[in-house]
PDB file of N, CA and C in Angstrom:
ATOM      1  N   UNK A   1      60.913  73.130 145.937  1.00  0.00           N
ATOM      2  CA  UNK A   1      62.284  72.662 145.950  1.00  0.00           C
ATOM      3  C   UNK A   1      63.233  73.769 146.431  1.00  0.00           C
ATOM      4  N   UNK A   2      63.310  74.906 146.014  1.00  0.00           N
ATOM      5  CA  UNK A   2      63.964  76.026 146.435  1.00  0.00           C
ATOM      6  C   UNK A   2      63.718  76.322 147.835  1.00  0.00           C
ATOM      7  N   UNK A   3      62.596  76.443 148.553  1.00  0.00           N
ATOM      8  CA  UNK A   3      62.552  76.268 150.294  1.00  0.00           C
ATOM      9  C   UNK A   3      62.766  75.618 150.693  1.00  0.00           C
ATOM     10  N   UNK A   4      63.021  74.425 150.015  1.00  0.00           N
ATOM     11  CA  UNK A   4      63.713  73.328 150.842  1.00  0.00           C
ATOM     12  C   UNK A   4      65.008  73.668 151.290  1.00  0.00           C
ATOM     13  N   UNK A   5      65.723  73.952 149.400  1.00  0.00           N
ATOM     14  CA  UNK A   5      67.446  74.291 149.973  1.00  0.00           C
ATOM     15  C   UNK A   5      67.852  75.560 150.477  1.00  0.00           C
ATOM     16  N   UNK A   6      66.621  76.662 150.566  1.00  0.00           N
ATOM     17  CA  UNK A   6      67.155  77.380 151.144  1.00  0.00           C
ATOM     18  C   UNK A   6      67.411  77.350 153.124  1.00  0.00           C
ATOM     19  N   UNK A   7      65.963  76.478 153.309  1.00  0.00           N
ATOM     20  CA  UNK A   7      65.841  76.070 154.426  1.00  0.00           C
ATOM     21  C   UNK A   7      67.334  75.578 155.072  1.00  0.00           C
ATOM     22  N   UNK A   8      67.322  74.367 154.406  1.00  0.00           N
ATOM     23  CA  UNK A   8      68.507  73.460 154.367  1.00  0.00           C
ATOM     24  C   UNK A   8      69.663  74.470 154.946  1.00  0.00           C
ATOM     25  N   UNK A   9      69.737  75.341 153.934  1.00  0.00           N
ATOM     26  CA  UNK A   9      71.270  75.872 153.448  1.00  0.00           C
ATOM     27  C   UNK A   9      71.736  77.006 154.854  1.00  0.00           C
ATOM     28  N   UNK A  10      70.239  77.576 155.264  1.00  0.00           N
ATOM     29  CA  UNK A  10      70.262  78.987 155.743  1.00  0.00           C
ATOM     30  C   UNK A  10      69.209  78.713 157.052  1.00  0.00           C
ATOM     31  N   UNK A  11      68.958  77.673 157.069  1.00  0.00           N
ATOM     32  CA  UNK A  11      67.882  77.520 158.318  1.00  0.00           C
ATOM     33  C   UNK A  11      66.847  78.504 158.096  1.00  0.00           C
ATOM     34  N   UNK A  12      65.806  77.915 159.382  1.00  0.00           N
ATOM     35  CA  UNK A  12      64.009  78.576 159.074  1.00  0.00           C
ATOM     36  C   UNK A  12      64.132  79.661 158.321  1.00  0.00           C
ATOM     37  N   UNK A  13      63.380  79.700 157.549  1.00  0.00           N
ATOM     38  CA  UNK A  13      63.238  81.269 156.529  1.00  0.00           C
ATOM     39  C   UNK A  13      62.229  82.207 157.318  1.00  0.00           C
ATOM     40  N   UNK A  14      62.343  83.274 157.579  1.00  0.00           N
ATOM     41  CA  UNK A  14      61.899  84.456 158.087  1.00  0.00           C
ATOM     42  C   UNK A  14      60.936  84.684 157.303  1.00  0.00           C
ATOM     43  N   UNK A  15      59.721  85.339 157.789  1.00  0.00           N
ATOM     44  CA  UNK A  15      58.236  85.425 156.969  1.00  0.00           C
ATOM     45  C   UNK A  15      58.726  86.640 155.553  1.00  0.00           C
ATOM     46  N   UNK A  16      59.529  87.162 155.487  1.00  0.00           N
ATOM     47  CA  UNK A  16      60.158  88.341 154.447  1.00  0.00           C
ATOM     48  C   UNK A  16      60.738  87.622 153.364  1.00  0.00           C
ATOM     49  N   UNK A  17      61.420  86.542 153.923  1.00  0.00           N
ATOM     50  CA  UNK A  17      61.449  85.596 152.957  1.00  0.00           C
ATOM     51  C   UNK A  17      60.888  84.783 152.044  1.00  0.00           C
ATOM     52  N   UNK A  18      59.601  84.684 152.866  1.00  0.00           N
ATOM     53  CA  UNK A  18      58.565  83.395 152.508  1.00  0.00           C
ATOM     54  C   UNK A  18      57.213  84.135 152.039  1.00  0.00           C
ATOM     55  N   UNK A  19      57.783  85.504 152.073  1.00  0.00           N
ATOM     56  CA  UNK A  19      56.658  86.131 151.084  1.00  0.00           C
ATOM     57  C   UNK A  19      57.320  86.632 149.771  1.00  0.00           C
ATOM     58  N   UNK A  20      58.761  86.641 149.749  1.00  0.00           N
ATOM     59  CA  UNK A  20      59.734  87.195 148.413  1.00  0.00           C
ATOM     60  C   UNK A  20      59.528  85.612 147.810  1.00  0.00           C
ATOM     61  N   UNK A  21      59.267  84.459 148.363  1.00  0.00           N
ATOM     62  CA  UNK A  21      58.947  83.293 147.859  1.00  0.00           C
ATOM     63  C   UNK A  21      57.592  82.953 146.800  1.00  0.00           C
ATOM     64  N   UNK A  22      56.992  83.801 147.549  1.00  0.00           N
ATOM     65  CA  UNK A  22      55.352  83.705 147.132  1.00  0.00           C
ATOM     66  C   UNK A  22      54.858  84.360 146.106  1.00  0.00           C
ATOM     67  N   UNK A  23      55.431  85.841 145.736  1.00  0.00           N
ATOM     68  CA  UNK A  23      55.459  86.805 144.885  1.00  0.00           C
ATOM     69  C   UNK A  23      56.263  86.858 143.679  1.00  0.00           C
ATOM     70  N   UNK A  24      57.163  86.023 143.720  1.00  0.00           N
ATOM     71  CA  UNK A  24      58.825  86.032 142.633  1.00  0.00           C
ATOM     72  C   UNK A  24      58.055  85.294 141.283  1.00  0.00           C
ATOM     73  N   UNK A  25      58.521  85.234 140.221  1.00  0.00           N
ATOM     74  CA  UNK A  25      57.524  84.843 139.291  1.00  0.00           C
ATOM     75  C   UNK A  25      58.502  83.735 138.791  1.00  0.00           C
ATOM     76  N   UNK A  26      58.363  83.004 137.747  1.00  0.00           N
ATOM     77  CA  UNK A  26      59.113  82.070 137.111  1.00  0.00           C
ATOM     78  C   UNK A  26      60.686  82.322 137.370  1.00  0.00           C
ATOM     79  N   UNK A  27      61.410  83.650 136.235  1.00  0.00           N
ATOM     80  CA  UNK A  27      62.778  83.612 136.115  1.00  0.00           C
ATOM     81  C   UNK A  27      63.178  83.994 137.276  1.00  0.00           C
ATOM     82  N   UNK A  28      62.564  84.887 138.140  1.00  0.00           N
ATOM     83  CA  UNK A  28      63.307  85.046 139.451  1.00  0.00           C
ATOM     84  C   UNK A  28      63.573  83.331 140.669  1.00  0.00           C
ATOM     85  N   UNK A  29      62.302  82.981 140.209  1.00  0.00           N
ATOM     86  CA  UNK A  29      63.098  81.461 141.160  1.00  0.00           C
ATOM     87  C   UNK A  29      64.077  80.873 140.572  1.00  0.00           C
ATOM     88  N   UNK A  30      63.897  81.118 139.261  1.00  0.00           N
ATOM     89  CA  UNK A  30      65.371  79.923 138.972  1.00  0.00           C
ATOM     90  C   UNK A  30      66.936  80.943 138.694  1.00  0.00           C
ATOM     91  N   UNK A  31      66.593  81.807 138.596  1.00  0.00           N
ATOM     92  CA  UNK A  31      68.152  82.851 139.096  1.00  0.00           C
ATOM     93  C   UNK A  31      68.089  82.743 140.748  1.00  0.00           C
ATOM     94  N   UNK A  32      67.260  82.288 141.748  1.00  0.00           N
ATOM     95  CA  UNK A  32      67.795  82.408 142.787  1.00  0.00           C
ATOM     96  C   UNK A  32      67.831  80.745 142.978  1.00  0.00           C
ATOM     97  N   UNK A  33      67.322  79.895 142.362  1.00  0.00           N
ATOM     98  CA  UNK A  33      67.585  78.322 142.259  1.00  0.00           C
ATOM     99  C   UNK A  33      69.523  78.656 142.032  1.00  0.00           C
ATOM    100  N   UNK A  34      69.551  79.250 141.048  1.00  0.00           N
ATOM    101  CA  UNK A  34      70.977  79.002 140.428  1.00  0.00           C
ATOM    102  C   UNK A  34      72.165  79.685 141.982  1.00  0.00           C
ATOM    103  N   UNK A  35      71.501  81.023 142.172  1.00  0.00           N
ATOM    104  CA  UNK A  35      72.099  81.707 143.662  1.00  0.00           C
ATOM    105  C   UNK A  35      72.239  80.811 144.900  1.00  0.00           C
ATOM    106  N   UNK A  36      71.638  80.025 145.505  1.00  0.00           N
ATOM    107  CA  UNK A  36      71.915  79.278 146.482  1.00  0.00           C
ATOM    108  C   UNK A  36      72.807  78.376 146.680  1.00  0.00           C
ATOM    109  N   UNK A  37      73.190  77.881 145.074  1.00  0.00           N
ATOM    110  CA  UNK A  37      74.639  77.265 145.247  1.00  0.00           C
ATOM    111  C   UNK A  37      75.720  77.909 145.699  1.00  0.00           C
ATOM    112  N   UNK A  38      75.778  79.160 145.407  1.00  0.00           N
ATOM    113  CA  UNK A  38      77.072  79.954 145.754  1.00  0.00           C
ATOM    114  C   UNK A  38      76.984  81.179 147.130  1.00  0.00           C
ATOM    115  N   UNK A  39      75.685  81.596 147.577  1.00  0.00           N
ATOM    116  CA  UNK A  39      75.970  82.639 147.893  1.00  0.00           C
ATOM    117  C   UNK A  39      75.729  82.040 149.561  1.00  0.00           C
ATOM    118  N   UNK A  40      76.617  83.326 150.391  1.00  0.00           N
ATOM    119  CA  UNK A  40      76.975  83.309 151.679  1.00  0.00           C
ATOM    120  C   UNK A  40      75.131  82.902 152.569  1.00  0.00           C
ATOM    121  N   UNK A  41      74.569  83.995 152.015  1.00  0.00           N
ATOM    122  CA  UNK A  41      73.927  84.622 153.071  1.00  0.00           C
ATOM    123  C   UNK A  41      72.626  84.030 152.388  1.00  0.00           C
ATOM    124  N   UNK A  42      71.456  83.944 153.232  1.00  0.00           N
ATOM    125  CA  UNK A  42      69.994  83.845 152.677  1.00  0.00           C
ATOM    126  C   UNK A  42      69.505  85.172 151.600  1.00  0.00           C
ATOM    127  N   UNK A  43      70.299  86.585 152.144  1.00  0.00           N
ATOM    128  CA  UNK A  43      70.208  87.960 151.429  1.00  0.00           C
ATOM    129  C   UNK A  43      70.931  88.075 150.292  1.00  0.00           C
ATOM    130  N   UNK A  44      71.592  87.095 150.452  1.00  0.00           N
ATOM    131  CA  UNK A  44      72.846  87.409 149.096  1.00  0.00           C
ATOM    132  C   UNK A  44      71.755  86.872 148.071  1.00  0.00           C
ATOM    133  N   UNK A  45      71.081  85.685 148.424  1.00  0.00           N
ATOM    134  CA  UNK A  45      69.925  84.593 147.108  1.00  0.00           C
ATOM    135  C   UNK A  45      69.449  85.738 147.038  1.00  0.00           C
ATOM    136  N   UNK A  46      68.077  86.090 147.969  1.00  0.00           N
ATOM    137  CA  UNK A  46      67.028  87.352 147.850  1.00  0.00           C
ATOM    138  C   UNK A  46      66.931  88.329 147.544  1.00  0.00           C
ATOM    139  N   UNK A  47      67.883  89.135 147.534  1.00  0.00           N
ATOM    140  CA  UNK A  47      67.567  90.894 147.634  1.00  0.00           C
ATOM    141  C   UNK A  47      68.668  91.118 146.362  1.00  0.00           C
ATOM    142  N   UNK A  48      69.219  90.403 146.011  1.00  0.00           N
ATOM    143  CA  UNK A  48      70.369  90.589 144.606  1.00  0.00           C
ATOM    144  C   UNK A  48      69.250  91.026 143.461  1.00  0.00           C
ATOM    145  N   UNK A  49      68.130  91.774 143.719  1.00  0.00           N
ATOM    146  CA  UNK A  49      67.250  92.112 142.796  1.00  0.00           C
ATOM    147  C   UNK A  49      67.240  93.344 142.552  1.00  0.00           C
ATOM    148  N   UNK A  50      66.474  94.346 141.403  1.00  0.00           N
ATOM    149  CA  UNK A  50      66.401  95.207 141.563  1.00  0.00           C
ATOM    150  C   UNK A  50      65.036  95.832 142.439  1.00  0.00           C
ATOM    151  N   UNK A  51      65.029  97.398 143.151  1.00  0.00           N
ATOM    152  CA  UNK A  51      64.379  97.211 143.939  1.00  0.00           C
ATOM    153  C   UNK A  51      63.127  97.977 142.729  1.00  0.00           C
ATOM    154  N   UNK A  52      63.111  98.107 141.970  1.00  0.00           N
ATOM    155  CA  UNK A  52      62.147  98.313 140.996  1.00  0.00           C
ATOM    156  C   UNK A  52      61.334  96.993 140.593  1.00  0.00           C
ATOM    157  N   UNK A  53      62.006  95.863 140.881  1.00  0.00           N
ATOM    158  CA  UNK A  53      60.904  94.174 141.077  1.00  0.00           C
ATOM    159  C   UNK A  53      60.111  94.164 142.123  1.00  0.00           C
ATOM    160  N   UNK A  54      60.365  94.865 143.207  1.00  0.00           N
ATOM    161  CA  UNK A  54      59.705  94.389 144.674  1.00  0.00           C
ATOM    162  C   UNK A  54      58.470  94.930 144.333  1.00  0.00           C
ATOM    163  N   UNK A  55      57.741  94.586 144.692  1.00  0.00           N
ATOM    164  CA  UNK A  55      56.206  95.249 144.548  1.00  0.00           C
ATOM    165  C   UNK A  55      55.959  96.191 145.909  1.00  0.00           C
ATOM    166  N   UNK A  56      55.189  97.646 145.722  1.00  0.00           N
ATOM    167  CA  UNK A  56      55.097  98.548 146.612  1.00  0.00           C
ATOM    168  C   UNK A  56      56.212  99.012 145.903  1.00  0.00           C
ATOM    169  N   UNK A  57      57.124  99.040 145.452  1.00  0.00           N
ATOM    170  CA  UNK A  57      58.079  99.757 145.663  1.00  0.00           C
ATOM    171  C   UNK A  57      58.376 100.202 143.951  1.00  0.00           C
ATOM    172  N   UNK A  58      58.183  99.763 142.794  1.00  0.00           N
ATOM    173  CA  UNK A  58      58.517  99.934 141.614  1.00  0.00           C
ATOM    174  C   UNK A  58      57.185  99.103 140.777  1.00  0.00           C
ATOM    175  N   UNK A  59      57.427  99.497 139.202  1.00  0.00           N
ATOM    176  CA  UNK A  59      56.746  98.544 138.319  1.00  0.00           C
ATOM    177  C   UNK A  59      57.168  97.102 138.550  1.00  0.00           C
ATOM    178  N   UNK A  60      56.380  95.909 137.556  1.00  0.00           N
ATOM    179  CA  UNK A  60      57.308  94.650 137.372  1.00  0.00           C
ATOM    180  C   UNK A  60      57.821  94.646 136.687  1.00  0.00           C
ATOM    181  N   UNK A  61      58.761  93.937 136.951  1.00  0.00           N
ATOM    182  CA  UNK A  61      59.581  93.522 135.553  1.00  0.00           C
ATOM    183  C   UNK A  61      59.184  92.218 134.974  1.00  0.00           C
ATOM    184  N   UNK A  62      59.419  91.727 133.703  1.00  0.00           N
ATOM    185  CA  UNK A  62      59.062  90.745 133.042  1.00  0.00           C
ATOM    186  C   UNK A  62      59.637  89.498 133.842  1.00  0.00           C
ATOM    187  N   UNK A  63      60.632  89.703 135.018  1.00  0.00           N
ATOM    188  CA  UNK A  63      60.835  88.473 135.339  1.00  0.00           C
ATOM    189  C   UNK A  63      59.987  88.487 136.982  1.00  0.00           C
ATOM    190  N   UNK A  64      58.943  89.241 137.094  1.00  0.00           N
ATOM    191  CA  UNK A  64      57.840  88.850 138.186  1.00  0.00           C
ATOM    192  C   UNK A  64      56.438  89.061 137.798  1.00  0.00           C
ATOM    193  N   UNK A  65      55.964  89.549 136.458  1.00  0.00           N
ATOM    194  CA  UNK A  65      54.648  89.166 135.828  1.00  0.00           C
ATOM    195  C   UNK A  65      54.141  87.519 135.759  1.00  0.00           C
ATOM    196  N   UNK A  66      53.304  87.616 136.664  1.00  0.00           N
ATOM    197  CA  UNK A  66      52.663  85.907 136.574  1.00  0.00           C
ATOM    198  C   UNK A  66      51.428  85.959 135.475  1.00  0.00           C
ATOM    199  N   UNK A  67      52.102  85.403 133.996  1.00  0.00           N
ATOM    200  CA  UNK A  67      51.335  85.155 132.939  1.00  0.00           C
ATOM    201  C   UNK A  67      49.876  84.068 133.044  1.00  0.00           C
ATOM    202  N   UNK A  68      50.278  83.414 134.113  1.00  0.00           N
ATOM    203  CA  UNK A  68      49.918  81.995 133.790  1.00  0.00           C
ATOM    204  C   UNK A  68      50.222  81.344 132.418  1.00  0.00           C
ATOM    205  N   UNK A  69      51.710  81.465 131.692  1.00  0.00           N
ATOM    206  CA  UNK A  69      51.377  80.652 130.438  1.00  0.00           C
ATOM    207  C   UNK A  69      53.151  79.754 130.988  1.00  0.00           C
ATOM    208  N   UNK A  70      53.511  79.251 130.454  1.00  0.00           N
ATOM    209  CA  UNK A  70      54.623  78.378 130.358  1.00  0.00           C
ATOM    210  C   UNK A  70      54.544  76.937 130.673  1.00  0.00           C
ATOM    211  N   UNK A  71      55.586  76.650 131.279  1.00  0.00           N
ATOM    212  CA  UNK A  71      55.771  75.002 131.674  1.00  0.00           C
ATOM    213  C   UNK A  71      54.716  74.824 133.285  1.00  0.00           C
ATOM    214  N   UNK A  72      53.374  73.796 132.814  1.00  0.00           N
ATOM    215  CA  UNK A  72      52.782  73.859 133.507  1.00  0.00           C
ATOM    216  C   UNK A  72      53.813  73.150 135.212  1.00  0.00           C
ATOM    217  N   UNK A  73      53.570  73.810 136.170  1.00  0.00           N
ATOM    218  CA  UNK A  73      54.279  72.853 137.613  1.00  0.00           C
ATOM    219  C   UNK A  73      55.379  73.675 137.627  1.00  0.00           C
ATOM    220  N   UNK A  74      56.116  74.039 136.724  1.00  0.00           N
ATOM    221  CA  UNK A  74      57.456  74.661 137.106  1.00  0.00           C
ATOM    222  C   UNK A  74      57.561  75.567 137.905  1.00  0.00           C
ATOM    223  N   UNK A  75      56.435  76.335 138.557  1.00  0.00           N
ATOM    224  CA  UNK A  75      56.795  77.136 139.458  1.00  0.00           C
ATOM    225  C   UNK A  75      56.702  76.689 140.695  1.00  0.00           C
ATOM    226  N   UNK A  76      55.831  75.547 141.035  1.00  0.00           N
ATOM    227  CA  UNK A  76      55.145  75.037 141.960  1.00  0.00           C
ATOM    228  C   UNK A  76      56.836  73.906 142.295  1.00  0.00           C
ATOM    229  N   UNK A  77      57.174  73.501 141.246  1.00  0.00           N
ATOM    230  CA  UNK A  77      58.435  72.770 141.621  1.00  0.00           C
ATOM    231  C   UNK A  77      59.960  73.664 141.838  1.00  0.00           C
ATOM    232  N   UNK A  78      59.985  74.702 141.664  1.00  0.00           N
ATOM    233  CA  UNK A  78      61.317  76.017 142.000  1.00  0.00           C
ATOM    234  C   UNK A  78      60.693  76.838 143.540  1.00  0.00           C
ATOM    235  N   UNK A  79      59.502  76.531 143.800  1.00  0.00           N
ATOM    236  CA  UNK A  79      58.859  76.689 145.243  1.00  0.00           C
ATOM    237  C   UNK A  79      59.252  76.004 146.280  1.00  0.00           C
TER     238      UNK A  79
END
């Protein structure tokens, strides 16, 4: 659902995108679910992170550890 509107919002997503898509864990899709309503840019949703989340680059933080435990689909549906 989230590539959809970002698609939508910001046209084709750039492969940098669609791998910050692939990697983001639960709370980061739905803080950038909540970001696409308001923000200018495709960068304004994406990179409003710290760069200690990005992987290569820092530890995780608890909002990009993929537990496998929560609401089964919910990530697959903020995708």
């Amino acid at each position: 659902m989230l590539r959809r509107q970002l698609a939508r919002r910001f046209g084709p997503l750039p492969s940098w995108a669609e791998q910050r898509l692939e990697q983001a864990g639960e709370a980061e899709l739905e803080s950038w679910a909540d970001r696409v309503l308001d923000a200018q840019t495709l960068e304004d949703v994406l990179n409003a992170v710290s760069l200690a989340a990005v992987p290569g680059i820092g530890p995780p933080t608890a909002g990009t550890i993929r537990s496998g435990r929560g609401k089964p689909g919910m990530r697959r549906l903020l995708i």
